[in-house]
Protein backbone atom coordinates (compact mmCIF):
# COMPACT_ATOMS: atom_id res chain seq x y z
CA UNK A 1 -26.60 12.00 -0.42
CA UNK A 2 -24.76 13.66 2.37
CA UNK A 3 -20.95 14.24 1.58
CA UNK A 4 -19.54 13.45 4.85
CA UNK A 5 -17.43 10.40 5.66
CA UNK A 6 -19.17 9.80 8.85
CA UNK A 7 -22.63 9.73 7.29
CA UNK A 8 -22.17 7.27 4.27
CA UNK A 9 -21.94 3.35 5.00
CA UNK A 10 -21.28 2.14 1.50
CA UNK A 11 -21.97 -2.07 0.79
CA UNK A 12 -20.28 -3.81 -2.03
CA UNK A 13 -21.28 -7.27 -3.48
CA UNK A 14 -18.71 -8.73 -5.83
CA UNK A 15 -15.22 -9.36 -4.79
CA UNK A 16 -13.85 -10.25 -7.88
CA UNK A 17 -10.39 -9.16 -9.82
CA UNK A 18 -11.82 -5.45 -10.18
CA UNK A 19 -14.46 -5.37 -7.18
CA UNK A 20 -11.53 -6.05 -4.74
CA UNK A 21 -9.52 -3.03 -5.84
CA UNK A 22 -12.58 -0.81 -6.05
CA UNK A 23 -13.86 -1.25 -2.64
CA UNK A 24 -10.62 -1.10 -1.55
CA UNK A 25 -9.82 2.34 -3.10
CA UNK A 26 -13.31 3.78 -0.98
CA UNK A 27 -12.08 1.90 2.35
CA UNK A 28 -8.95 4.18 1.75
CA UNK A 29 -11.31 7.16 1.37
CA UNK A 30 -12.07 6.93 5.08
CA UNK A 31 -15.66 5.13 4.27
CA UNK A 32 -17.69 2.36 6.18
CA UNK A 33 -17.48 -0.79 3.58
CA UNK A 34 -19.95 -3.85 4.26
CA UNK A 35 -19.03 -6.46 2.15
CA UNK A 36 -21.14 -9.60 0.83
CA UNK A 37 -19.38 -11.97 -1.83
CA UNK A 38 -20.59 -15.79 -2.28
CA UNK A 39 -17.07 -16.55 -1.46
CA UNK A 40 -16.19 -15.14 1.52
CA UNK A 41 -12.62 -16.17 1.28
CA UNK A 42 -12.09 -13.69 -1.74
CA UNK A 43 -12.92 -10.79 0.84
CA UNK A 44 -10.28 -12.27 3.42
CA UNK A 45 -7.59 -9.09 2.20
CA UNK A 46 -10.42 -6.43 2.85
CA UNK A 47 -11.73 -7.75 6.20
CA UNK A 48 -8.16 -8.00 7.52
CA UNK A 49 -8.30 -3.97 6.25
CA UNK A 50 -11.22 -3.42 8.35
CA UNK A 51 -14.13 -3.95 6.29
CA UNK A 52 -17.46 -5.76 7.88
CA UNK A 53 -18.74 -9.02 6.64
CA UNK A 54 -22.47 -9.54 5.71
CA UNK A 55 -23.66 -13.14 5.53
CA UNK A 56 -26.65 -11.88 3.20
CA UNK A 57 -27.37 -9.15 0.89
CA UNK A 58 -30.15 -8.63 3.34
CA UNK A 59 -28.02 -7.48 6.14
CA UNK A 60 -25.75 -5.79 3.78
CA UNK A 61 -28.21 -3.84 2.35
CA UNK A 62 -30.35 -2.98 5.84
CA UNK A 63 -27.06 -1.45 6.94
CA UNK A 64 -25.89 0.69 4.05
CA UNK A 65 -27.47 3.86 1.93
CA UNK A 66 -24.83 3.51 -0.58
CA UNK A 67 -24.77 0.28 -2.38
CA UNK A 68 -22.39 -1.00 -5.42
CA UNK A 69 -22.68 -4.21 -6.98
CA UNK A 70 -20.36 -5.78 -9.32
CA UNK A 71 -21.08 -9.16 -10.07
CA UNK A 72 -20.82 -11.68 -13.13
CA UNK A 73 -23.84 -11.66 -15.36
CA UNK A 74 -27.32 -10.25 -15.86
CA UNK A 75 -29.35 -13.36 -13.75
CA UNK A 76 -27.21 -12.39 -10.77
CA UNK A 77 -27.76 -9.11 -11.11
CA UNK A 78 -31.57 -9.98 -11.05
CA UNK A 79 -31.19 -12.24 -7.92
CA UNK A 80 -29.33 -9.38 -5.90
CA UNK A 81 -31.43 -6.61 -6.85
CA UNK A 82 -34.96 -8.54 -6.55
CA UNK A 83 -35.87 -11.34 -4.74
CA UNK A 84 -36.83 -10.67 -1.36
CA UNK A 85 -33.62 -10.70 0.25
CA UNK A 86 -32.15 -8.54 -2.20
CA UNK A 87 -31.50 -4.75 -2.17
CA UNK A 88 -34.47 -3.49 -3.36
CA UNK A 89 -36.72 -4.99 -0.73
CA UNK A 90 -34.05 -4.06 1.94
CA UNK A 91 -32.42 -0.80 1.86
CA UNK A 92 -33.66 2.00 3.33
CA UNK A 93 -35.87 5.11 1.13
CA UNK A 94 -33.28 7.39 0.08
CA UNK A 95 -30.46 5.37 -0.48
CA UNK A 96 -28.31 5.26 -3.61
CA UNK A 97 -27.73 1.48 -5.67
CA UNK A 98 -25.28 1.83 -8.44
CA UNK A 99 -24.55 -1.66 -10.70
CA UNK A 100 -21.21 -1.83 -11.55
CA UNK A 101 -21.77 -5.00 -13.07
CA UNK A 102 -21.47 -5.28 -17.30
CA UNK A 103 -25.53 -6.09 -18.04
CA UNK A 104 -28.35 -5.58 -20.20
CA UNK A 105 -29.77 -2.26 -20.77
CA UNK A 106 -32.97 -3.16 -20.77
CA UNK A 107 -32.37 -4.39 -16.80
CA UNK A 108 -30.61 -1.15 -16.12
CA UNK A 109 -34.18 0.62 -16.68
CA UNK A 110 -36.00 -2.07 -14.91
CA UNK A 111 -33.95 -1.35 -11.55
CA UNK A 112 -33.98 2.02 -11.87
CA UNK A 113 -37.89 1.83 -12.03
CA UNK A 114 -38.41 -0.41 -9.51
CA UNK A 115 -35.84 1.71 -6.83
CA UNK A 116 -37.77 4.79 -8.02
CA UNK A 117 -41.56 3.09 -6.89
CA UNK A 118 -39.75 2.55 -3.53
CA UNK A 119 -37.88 6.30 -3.12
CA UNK A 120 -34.53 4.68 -4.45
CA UNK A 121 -31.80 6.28 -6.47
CA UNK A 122 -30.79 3.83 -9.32
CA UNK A 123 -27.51 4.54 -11.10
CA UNK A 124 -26.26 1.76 -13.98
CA UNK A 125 -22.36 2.06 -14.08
CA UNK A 126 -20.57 -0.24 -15.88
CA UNK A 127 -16.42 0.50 -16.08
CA UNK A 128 -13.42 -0.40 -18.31
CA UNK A 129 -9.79 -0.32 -17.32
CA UNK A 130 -9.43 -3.98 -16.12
CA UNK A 131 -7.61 -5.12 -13.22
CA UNK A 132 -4.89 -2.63 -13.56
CA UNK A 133 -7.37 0.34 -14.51
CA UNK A 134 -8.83 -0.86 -10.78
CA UNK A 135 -5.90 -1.65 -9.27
CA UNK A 136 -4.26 2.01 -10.30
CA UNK A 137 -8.50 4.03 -9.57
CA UNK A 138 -8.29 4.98 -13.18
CA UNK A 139 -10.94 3.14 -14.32
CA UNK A 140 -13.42 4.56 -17.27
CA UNK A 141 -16.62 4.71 -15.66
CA UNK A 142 -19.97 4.75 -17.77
CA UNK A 143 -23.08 6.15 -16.08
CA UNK A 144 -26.61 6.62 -16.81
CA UNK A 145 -29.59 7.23 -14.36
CA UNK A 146 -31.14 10.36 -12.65
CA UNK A 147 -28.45 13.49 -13.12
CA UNK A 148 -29.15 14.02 -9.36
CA UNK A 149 -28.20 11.21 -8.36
CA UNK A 150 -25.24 10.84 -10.37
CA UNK A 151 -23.95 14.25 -8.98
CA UNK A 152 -24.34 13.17 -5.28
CA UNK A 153 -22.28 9.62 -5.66
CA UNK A 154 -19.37 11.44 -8.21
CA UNK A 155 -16.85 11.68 -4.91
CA UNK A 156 -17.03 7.81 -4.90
CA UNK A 157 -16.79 7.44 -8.27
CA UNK A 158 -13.32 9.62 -8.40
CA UNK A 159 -12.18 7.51 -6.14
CA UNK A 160 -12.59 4.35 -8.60
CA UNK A 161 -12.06 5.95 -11.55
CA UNK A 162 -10.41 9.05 -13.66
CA UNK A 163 -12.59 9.35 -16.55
CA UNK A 164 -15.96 9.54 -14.93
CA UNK A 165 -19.08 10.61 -17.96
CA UNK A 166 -22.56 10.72 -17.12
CA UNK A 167 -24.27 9.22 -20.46
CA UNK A 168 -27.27 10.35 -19.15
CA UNK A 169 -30.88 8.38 -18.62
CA UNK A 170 -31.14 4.85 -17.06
CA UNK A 171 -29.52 2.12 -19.41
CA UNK A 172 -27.54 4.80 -20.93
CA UNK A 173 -24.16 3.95 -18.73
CA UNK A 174 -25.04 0.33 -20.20
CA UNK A 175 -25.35 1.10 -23.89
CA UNK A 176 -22.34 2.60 -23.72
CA UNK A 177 -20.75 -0.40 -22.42
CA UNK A 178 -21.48 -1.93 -24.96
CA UNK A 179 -19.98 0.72 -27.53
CA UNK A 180 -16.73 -0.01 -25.54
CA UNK A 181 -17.18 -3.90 -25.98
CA UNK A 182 -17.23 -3.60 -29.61
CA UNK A 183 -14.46 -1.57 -30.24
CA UNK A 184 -12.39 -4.16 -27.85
CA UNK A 185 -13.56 -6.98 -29.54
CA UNK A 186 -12.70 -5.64 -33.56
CA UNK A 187 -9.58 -4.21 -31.38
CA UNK A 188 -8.43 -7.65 -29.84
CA UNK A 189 -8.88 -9.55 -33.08
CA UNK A 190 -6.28 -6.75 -34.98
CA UNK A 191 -4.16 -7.16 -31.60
CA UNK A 192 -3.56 -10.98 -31.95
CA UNK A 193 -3.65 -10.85 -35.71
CA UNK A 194 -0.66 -8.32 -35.75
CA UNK A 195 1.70 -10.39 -33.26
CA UNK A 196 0.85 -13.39 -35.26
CA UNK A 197 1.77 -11.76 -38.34
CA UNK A 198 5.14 -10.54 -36.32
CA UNK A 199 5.96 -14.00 -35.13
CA UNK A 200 5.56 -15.88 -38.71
CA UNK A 201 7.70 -13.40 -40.35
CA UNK A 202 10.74 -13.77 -38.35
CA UNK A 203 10.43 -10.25 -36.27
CA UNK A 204 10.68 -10.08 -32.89
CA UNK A 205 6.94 -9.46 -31.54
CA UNK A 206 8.27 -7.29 -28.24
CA UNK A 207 10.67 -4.95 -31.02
CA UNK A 208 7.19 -4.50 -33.30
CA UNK A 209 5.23 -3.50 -30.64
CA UNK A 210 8.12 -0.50 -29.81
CA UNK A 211 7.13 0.66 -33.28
CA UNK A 212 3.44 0.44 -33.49
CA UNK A 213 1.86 0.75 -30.19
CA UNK A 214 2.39 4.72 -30.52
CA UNK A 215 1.07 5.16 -34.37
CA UNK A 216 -1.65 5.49 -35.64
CA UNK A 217 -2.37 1.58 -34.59
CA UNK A 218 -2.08 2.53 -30.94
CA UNK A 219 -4.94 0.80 -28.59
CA UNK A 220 -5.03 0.04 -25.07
CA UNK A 221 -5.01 -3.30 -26.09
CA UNK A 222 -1.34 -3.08 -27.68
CA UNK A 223 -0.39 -1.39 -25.01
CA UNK A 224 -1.40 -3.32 -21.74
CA UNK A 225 -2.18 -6.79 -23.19
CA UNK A 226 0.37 -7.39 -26.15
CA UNK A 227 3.03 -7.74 -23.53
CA UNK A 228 1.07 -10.25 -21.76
CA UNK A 229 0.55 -11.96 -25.03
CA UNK A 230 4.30 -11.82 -26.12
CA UNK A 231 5.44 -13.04 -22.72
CA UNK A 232 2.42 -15.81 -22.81
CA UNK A 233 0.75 -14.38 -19.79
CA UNK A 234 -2.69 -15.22 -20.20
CA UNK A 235 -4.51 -14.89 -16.80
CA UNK A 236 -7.17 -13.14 -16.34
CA UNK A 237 -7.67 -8.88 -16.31
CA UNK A 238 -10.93 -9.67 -17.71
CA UNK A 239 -12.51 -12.96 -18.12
CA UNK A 240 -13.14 -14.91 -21.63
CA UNK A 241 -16.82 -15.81 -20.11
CA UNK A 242 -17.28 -12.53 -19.63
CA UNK A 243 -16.27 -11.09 -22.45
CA UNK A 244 -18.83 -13.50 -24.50
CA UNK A 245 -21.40 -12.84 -22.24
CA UNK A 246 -20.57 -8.87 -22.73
CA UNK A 247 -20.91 -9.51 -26.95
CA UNK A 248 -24.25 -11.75 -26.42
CA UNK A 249 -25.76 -8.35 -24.70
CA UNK A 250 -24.33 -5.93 -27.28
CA UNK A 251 -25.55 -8.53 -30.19
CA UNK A 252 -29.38 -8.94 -28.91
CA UNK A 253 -29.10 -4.92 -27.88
CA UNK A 254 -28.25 -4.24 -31.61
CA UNK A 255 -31.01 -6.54 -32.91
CA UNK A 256 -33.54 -5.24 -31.41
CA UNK A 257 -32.65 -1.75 -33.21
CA UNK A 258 -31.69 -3.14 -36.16
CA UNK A 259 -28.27 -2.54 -36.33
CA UNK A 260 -25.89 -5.52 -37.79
CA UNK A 261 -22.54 -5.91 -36.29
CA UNK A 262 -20.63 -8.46 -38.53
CA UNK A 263 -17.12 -7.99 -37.06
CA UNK A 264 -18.44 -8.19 -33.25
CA UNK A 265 -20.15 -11.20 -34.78
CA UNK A 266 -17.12 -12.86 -35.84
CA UNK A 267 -15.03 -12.41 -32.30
CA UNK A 268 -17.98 -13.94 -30.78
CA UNK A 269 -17.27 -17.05 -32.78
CA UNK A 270 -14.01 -16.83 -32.08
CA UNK A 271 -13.93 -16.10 -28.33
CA UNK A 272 -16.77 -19.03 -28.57
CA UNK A 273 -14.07 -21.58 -29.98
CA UNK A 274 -11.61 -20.61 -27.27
CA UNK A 275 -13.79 -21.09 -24.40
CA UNK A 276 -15.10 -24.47 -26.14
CA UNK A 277 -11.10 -25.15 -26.08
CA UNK A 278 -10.97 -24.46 -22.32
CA UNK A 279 -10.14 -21.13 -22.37
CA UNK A 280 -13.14 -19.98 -20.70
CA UNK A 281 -10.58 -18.48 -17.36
CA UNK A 282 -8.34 -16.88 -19.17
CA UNK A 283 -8.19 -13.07 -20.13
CA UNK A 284 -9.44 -11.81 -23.31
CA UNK A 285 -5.43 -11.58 -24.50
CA UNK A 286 -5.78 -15.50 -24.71
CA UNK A 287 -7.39 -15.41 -28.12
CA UNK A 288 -4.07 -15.29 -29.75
CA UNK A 289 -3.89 -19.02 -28.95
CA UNK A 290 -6.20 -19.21 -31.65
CA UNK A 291 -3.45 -17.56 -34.23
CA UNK A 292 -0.46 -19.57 -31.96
């Protein structure tokens, strides 16, 4: 992929709380963005930027060599990358695709095969940072996919992101997602757990946190989303949905090698009995209404 500015038309499909503050961040890196959301409304701030509207991922994807997609579960992945108005059928030989999007390994290799039949570079790269790891372009960004290929799209990636690793072959960038989903979900659990514990005994839940969130219990849990909890801010950084749709993947990914994962089990039921409670919308930091 050519380096210059001038050469590189980047797309992005999914203008969501992260998507909108990563294509944002590569506007501001002096690069052509094409953008294509269902709601076009939720791309209003980044056409008034100077970013072009798409009405299909057709047109988006005709127009662009550089395409990243960050959208809300593995089916819509499917449906962008490969019916025949998707990207695969429609974007020039030689282009790059990267997913951004939190999805099954196993569909990670299936793009990256299918791009490869058609002279596509396929990169799977799921991040973590949340809306303020977005918001700030210090997201942790997880890729796998041809070393190549990574190489060439790495100045847009440091533009998203500050701890970039490349995890190496196709699905790779996904299977480490799903290491990072685990720890969060074990991690969110002791998070909640502690401030309840704070809270019943009489303490002051902000005056703990001064005293543990730099031990050897420090997380970036404590740190970013115990003060959201404490001050009963529960919107989202990262959706509840998501978040159980993240553990289903990591659960079936571990079956299929064998591997038990009892505590990611257990936050599954638990995030399950939120959502079933309405809490679906809210950010992951909402399980403490379970413990409230």
């Amino acid at each position: 992929m050519a380096r210059i500015v001038e050469n590189t038309n980047i797309g992005f499909i999914g203008i969501g709380v992260m998507g909108k503050s990563m294509a944002r961040h590569l506007m501001k890196g002096g690069y052509k963005m094409h953008l294509y959301t269902r709601t076009k409304a939720k791309a209003a701030g980044l056409l008034g930027e100077g970013a072009h509207w798409e009405d299909s991922v057709a047109s988006l994807a005709a127009k662009c060599n550089v395409i990243f997609t960050i959208v809300g579960f593995p089916v819509d992945v499917e449906e962008v990358y490969f019916s025949e108005q998707g990207i695969l059928a429609n974007i020039q030989a030689g282009g790059y695709v990267v997913d951004m999007t939190t999805s099954r390994p196993d569909l990670a290799e299936r793009i990256a095969k299918e791009a490869d039949m058609k002279g596509i570079h396929a990169l799977d790269a799921p991040v973590s940072g949340g809306d303020i790891g977005a918001r700030e372009a210090r997201l942790s960004i997880m890729v796998g996919g041809e070393k190549v290929a990574f190489d060439a799209v790495l100045p847009l990636f440091e533009l998203m992101g500050k701890n970039i690793v490349y995890q190496g072959k196709p699905g790779a960038g996904q299977h480490t997602k799903m290491c990072n989903q685990i720890a969060i979900a074990a991690g969110m659990m002791g998070v909640c757990e502690a401030l309840a514990y704070a809270k019943k005994s009489g303490l002051d839940p902000a005056t703990v946190l001064k005293s543990i969130e730099s031990g050897a219990a420090a997380s970036w849990g404590l740190t970013n989303l115990a003060p959201r909890i404490i001050k009963g801010d529960f919107e989202p950084g990262f959706y509840v949905k998501h978040f159980i749709k993240d553990m289903t993947i990591a659960i079936e990914s571990a079956e299929a090698m064998a591997v038990d994962l009892p505590g990611l089990k257990l936050a599954k039921q638990l995030y399950a009995k939120l959502a079933a409670e309405g809490g679906e919308e809210n950010g992951t930091q909402a399980l403490f209404k379970l413990y409230s």
